[in-house]
Every structure is written in structure tokens, then in C-alpha cells.
N, C-alpha and C. Protein backbone atom coordinates (compact mmCIF):
# COMPACT_ATOMS: atom_id res chain seq x y z
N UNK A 1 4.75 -43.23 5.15
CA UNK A 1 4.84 -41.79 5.01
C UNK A 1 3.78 -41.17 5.91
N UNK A 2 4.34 -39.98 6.82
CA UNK A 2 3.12 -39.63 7.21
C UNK A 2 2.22 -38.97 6.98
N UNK A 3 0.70 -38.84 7.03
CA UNK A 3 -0.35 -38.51 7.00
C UNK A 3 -0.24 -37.37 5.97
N UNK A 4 0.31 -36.00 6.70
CA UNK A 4 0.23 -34.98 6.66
C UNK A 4 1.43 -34.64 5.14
N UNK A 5 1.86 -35.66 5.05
CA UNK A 5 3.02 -35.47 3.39
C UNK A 5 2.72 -36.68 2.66
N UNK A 6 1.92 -36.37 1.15
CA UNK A 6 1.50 -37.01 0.61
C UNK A 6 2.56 -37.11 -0.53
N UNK A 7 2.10 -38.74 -1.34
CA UNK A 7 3.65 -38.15 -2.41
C UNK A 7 3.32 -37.21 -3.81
N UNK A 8 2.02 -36.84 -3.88
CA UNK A 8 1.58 -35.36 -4.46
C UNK A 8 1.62 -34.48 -3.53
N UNK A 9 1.89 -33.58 -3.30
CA UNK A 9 1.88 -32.40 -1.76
C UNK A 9 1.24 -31.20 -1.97
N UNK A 10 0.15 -30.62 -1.85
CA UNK A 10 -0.10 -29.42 -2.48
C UNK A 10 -0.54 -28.49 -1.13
N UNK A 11 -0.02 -27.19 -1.68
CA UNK A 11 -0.41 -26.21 -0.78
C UNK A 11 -0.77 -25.09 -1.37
N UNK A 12 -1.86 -24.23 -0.53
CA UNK A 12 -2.39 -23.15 -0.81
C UNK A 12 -2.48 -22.18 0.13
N UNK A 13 -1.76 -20.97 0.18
CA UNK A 13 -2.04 -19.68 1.19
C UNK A 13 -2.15 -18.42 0.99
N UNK A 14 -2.82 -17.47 1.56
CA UNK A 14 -2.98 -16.55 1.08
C UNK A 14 -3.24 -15.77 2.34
N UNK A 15 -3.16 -14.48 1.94
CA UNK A 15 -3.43 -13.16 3.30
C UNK A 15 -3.81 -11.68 2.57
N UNK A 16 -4.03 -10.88 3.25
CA UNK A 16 -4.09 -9.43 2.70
C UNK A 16 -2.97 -8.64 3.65
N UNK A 17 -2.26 -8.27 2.73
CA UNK A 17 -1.19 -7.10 2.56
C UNK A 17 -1.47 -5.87 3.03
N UNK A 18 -0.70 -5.25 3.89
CA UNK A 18 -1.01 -3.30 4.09
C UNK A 18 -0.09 -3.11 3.14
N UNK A 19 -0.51 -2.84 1.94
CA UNK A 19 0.44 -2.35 0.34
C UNK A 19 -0.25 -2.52 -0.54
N UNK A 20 -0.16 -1.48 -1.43
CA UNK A 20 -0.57 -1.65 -2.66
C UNK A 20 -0.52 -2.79 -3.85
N UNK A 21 -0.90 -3.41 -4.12
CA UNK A 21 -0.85 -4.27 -5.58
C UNK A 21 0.76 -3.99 -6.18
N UNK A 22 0.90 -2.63 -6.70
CA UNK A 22 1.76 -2.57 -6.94
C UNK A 22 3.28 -2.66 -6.52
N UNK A 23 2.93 -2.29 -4.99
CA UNK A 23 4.54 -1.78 -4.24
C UNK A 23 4.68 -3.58 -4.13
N UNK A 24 3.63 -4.28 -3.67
CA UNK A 24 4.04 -5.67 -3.58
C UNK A 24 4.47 -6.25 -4.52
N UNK A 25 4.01 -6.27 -5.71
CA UNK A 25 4.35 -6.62 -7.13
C UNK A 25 5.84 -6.38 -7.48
N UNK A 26 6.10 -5.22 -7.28
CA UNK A 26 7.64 -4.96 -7.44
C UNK A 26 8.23 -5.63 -6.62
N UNK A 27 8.09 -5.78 -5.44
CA UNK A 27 9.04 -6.68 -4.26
C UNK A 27 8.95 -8.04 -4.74
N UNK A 28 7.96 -8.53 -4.79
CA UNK A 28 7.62 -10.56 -4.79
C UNK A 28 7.81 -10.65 -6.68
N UNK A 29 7.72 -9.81 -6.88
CA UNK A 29 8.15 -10.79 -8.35
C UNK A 29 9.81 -11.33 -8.70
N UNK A 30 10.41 -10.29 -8.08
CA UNK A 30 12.24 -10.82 -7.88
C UNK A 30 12.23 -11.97 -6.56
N UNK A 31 12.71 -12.64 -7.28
CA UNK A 31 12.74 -13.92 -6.32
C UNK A 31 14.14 -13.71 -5.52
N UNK A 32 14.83 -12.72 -5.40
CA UNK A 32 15.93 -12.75 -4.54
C UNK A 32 15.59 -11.86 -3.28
N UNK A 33 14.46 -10.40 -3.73
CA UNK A 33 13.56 -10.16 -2.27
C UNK A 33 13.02 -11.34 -1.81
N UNK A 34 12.08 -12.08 -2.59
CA UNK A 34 10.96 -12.53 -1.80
C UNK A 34 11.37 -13.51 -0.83
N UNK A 35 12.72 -14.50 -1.28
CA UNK A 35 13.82 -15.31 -0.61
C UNK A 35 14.00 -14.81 0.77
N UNK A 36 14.47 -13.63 0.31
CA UNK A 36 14.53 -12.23 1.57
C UNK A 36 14.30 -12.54 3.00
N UNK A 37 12.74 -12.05 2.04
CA UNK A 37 11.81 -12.29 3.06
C UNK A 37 11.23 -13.14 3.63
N UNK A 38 11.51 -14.39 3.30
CA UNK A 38 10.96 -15.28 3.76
C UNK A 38 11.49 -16.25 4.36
N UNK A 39 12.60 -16.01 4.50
CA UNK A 39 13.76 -16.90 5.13
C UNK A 39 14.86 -16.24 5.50
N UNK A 40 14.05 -14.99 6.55
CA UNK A 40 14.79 -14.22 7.41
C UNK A 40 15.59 -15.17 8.97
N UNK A 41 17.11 -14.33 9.07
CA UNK A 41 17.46 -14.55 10.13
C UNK A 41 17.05 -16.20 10.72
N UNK A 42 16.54 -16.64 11.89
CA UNK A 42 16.25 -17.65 12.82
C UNK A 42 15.80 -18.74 11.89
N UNK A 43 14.82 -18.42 11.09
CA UNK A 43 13.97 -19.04 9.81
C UNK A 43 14.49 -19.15 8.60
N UNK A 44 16.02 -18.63 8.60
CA UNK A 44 16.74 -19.23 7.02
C UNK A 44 16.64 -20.41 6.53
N UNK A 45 16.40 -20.57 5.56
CA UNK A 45 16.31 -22.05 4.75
C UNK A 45 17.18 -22.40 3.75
N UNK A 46 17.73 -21.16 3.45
CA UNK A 46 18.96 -20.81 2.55
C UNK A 46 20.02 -19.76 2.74
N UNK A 47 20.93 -20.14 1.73
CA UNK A 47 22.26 -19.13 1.53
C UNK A 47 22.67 -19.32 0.23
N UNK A 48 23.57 -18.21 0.10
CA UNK A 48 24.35 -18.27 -1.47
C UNK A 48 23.07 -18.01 -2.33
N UNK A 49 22.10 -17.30 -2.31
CA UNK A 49 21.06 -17.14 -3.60
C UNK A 49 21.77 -16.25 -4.87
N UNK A 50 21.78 -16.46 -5.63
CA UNK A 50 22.37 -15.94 -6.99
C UNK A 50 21.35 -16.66 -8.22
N UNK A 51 21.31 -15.18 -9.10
CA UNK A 51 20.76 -15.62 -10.43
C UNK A 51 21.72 -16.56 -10.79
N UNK A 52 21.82 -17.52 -11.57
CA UNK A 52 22.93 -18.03 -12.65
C UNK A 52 22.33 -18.14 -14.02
N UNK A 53 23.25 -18.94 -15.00
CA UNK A 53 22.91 -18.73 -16.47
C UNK A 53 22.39 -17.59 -17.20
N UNK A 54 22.79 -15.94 -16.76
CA UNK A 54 22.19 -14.97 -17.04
C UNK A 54 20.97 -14.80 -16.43
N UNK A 55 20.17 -15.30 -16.13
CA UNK A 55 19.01 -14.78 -15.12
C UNK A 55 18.95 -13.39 -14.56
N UNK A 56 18.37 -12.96 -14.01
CA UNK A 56 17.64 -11.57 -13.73
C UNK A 56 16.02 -11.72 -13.97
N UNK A 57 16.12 -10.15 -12.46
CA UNK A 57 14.73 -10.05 -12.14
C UNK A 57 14.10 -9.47 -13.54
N UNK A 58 14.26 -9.19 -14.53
CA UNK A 58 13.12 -8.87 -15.40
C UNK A 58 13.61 -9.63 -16.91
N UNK A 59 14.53 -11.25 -16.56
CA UNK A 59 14.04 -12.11 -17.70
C UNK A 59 13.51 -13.17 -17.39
N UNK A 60 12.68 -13.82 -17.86
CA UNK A 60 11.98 -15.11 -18.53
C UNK A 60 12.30 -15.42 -19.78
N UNK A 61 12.25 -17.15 -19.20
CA UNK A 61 12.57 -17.77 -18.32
C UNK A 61 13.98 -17.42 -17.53
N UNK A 62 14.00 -17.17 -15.85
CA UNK A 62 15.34 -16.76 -15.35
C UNK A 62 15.35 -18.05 -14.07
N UNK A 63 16.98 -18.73 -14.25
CA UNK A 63 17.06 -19.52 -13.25
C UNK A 63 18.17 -18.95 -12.13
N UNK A 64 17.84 -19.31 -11.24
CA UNK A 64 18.39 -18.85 -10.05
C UNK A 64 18.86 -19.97 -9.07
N UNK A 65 19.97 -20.36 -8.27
CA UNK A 65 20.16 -20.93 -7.05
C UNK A 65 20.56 -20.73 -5.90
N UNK A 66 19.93 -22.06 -4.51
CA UNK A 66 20.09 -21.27 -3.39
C UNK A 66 20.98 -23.00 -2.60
N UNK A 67 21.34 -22.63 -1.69
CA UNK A 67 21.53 -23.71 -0.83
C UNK A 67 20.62 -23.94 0.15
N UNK A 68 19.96 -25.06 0.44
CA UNK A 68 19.03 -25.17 1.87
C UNK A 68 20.15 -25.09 2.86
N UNK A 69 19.94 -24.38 4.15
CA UNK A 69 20.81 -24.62 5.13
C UNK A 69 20.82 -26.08 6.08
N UNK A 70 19.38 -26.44 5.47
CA UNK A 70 18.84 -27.41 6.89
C UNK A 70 19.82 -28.97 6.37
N UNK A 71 20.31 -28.85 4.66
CA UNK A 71 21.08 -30.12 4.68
C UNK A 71 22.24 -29.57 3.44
N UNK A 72 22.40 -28.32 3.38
CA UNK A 72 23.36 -28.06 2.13
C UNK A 72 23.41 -28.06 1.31
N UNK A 73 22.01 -28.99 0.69
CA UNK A 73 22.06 -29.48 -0.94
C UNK A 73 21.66 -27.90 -1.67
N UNK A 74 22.30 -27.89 -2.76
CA UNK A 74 21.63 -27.03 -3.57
C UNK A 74 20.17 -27.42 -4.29
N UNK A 75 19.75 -26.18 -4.33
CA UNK A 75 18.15 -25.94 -5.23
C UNK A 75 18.30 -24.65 -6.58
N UNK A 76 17.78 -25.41 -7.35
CA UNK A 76 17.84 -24.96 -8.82
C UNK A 76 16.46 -24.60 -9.40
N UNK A 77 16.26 -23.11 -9.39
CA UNK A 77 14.85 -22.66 -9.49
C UNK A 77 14.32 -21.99 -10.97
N UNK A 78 13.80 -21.66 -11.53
CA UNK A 78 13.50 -20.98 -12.48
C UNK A 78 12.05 -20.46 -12.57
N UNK A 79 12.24 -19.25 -12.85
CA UNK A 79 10.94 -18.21 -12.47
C UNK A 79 10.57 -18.91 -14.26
N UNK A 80 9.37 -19.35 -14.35
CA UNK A 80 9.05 -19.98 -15.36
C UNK A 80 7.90 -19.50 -16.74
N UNK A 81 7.20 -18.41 -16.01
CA UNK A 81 5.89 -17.30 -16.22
C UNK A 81 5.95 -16.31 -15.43
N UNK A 82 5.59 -14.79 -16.19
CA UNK A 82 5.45 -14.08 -15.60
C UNK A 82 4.49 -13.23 -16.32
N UNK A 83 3.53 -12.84 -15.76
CA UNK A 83 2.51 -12.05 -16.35
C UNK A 83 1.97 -10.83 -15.61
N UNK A 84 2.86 -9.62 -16.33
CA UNK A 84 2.78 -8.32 -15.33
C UNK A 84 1.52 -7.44 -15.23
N UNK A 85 0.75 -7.46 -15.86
CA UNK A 85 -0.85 -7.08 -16.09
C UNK A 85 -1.41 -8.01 -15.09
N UNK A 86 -1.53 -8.93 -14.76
CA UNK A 86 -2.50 -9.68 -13.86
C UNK A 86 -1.00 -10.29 -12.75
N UNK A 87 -0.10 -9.85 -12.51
CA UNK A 87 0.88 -9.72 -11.52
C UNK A 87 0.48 -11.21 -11.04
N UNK A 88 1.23 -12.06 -11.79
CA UNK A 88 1.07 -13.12 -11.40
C UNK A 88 2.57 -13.60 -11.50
N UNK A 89 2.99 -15.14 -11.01
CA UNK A 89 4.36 -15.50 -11.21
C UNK A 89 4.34 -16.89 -10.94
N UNK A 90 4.97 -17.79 -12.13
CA UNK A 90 5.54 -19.16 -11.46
C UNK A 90 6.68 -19.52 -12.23
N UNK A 91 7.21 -20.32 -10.88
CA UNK A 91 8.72 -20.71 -11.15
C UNK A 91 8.46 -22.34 -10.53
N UNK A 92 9.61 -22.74 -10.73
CA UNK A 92 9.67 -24.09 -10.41
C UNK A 92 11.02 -24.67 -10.58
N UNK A 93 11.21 -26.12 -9.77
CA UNK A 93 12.37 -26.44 -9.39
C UNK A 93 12.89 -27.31 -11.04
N UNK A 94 13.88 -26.89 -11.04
CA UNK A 94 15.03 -27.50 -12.19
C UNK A 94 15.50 -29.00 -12.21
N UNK A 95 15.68 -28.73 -11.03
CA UNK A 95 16.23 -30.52 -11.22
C UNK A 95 15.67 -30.62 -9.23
N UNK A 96 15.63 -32.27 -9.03
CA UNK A 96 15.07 -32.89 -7.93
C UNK A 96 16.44 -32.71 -6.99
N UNK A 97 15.40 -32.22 -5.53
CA UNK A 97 16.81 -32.01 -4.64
C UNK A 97 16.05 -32.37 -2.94
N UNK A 98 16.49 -32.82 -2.37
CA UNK A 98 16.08 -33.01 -0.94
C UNK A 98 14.85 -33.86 -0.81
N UNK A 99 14.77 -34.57 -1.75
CA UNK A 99 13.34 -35.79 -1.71
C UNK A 99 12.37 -34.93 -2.09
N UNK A 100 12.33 -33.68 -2.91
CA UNK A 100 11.63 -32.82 -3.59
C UNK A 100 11.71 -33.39 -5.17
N UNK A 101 10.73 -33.99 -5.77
CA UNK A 101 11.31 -34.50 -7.25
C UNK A 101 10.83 -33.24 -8.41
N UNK A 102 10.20 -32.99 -7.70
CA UNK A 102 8.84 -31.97 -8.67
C UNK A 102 8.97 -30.83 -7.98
N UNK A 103 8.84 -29.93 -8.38
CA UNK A 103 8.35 -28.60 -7.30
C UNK A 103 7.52 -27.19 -8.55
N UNK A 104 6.13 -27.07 -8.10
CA UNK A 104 6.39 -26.03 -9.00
C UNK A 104 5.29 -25.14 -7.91
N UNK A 105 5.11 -23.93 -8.40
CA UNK A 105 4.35 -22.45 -7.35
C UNK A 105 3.98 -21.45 -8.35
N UNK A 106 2.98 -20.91 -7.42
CA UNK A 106 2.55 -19.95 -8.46
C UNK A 106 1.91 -18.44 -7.42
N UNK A 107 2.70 -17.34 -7.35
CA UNK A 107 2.01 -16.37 -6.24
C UNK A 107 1.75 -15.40 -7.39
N UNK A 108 0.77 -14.62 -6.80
CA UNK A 108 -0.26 -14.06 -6.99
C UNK A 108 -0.70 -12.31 -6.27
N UNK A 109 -0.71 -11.29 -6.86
CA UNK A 109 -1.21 -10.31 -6.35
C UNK A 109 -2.62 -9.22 -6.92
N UNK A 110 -3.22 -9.32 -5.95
CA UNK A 110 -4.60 -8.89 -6.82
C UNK A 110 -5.01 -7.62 -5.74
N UNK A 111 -5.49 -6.49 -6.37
CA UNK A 111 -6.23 -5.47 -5.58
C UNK A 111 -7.43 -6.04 -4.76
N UNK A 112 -7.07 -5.15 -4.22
CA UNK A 112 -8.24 -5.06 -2.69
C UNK A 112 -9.84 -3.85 -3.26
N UNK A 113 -10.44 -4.90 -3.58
CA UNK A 113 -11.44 -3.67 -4.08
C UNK A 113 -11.88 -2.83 -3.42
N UNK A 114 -12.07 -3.08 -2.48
CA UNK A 114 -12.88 -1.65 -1.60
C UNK A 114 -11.52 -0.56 -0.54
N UNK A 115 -10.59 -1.08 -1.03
CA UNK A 115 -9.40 -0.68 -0.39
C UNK A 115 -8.09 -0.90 -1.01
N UNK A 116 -7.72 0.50 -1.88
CA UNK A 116 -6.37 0.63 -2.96
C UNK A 116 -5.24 0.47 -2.37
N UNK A 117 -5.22 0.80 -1.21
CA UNK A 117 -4.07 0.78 0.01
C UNK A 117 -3.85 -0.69 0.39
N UNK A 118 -4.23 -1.55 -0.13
CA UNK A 118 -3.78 -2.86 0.18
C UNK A 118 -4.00 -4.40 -0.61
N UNK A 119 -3.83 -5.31 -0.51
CA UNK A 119 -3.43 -6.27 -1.83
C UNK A 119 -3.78 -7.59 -1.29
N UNK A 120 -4.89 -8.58 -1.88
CA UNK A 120 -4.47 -9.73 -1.51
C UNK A 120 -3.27 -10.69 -2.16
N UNK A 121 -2.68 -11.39 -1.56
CA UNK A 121 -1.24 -12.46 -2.02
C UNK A 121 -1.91 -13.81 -1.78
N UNK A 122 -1.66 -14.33 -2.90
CA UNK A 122 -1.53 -16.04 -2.75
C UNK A 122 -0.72 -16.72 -3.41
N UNK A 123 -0.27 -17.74 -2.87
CA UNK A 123 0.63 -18.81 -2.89
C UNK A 123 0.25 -20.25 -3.13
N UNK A 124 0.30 -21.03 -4.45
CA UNK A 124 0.02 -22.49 -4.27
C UNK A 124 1.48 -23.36 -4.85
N UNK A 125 1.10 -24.11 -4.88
CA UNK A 125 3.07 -25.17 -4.78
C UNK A 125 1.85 -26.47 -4.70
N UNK A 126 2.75 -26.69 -5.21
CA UNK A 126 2.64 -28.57 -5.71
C UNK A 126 4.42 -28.99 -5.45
N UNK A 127 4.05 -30.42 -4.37
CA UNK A 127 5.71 -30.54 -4.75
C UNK A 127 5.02 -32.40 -4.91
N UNK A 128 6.04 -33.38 -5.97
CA UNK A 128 5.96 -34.55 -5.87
C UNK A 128 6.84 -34.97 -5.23
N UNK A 129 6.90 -35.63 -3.86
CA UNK A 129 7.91 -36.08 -2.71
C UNK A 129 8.19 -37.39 -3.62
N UNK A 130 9.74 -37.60 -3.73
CA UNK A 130 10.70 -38.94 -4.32
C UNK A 130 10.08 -40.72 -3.22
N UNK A 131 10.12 -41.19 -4.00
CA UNK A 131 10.26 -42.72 -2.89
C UNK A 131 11.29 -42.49 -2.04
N UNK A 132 12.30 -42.01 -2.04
CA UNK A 132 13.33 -42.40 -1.49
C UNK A 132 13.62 -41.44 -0.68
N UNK A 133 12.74 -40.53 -0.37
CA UNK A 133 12.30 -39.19 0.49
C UNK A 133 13.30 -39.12 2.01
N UNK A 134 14.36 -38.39 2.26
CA UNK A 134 13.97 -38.31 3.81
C UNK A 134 12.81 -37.42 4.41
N UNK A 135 11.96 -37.87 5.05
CA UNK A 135 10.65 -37.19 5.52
C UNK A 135 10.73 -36.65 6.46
N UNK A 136 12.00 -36.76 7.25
CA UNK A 136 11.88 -35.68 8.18
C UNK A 136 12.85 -34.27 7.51
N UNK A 137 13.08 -34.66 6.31
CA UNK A 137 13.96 -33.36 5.81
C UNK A 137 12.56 -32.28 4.55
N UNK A 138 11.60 -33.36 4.09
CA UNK A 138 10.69 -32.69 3.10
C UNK A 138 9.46 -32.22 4.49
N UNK A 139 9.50 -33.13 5.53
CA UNK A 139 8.73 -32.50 7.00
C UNK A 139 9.16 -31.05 6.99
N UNK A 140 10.38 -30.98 7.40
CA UNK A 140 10.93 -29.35 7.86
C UNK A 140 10.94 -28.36 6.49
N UNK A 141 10.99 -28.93 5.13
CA UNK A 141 10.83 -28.22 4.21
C UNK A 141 9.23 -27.61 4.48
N UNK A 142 8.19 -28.05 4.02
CA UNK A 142 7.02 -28.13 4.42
C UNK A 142 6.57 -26.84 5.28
N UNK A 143 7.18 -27.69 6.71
CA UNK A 143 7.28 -26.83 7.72
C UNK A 143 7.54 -25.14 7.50
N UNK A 144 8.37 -25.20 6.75
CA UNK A 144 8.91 -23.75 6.31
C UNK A 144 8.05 -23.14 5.57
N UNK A 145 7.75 -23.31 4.68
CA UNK A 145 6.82 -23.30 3.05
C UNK A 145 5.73 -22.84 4.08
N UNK A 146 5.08 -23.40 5.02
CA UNK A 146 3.86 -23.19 5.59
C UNK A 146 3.76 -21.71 6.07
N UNK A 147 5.00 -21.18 6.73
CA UNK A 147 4.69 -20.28 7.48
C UNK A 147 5.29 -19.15 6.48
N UNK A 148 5.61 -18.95 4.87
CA UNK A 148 6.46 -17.97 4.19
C UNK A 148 5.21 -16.88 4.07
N UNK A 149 4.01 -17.08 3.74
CA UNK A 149 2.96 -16.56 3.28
C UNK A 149 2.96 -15.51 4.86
N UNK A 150 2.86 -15.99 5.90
CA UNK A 150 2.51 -14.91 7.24
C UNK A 150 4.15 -13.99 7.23
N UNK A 151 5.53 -14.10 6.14
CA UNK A 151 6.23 -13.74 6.70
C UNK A 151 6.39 -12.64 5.56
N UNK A 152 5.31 -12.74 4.49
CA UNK A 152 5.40 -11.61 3.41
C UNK A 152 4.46 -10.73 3.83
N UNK A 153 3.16 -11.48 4.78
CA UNK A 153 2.14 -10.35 5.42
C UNK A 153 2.99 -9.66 6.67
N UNK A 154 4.00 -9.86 7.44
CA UNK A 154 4.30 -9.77 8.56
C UNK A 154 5.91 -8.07 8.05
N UNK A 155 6.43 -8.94 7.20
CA UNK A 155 7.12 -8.01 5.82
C UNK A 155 6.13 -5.98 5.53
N UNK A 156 5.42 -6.61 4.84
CA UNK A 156 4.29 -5.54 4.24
C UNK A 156 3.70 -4.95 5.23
N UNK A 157 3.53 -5.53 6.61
CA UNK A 157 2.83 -5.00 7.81
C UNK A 157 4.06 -3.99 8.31
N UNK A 158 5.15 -3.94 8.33
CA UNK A 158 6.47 -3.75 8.84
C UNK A 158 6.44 -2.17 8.03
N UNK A 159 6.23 -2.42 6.82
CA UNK A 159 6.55 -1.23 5.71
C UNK A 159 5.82 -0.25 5.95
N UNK A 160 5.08 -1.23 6.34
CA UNK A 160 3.39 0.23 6.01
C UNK A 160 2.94 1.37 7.63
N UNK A 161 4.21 0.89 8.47
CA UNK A 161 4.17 1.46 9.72
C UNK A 161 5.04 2.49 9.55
């Protein structure tokens, strides 16, 4: 396996937002914006996103699915916590899909103290990669995952012009 994909995988990112705590909060807590946004156009990673089993943006626990484009398989998500006072959120994967066995995340929006006009965001994910992994398919997953965090600052930068 290489180096850089361990079979615990953890990641952590974060940026500051031109937006308020709040205006972001409303966008990234529905996981069918934040999808959105983050797997725009050239950089899709999915299609077909739909709540299922009754899901919706304002129940917990709400599961939702998407298709990866990069191999078709479906992904089975469920927003798992949500805590709207400290605008926090985690969801996590339902069942194991693409040499992903585990998947869980947790983003995050917190005021900017010296500046109301804007928000820091963070993002951490834990995924446990399967033995039986294709690694160049949890590689390009990865790959993706890495760059979602610059595409919610890049998003919020867009708005605020």
C-alpha cells in the first residue's frame, strides 16, 4: 500500500470563509448543497444524490445516496449528529463501498472573532481502507476529499463578491 494511504486514513482541513457563521451554516449543513459544491462540474465525484428512507435536510439521523462517477458504485451516507448551537455536523458512510470500509467526518463552523463577516470551516474524516482495496480508486477518492475544503472556500469567496 502506498505510503501516503494508510489502512486507518485520517484527514484534517480547514480555511476561513468570506461569510458569516451563519450564511455558511445554512449552506454546509444540507449535504445535498455541500455535495454541490464540492464536486462541481470537471471535479464531479458523483451523481444521482437523493435523500432516501425519508431523510431531509432538517432530520437526524437522515440518510442520503450518491453514485461515485469515477467507478459507479453507489455510497450510502447518513448525516449522523447535528448540533445547531455550536454548528457542527457528522455523517458517515452506511455500508462499505469502493475499498472505503469505514468512513466517518465531521465539519465544523465557528466565528471569526475579530471579524463577524467571516467564518472559520473544518473538516476531519477518518476512512478505514478494506484489504482488498483498489488503491488507485481510494488514491483518486482521497485525491478528491483533499481539495473539497479549498472548493467551499473558493464557493463562499464567489458569494461574497
Amino acid at each position: 500500500m502506498p505510503t501516503q494511504i494508510q489502512r486507518k486514513h485520517t484527514m484534517y482541513h480547514s480555511t476561513v470563509l468570506d461569510a458569516d457563521p451563519d450564511t455558511v451554516w445554512a449552506t454546509v449543513r444540507d449535504a445535498m448543497q455541500i455535495l454541490d459544491i464540492v464536486s462541481p462540474g470537471d471535479l464531479d465525484i458523483h451523481r444521482d444524490v437523493s435523500w432516501v428512507e425519508g431523510g431531509s435536510v432538517d432530520t437526524v439521523p437522515a440518510r442520503y445516496d450518491f453514485k461515485l462517477t469515477l467507478n459507479g458504485r453507489l455510497v450510502q451516507q447518513e448525516i449522523a449528529a447535528r448540533d445547531e448551537i455550536n454548528r457542527t455536523q457528522s455523517y458517515r458512510a452506511v455500508a462499505p463501498t469502493s475499498g472505503v470500509a469505514r468512513y466517518e467526518a465531521t465539519i465544523r463552523v465557528l466565528p471569526v472573532t475579530n471579524d463577524p463577516a467571516r467564518s472559520f470551516f473544518d473538516w476531519s474524516r477518518t476512512l478505514d481502507i478494506a484489504e482488498d482495496a483498489d488503491l488507485d480508486v481510494v488514491a483518486a477518492i482521497i485525491d478528491v476529499m483533499e481539495k473539497q475544503t479549498d472548493a467551499v472556500r473558493d464557493h463562499f469567496a464567489k458569494t461574497a463578491q
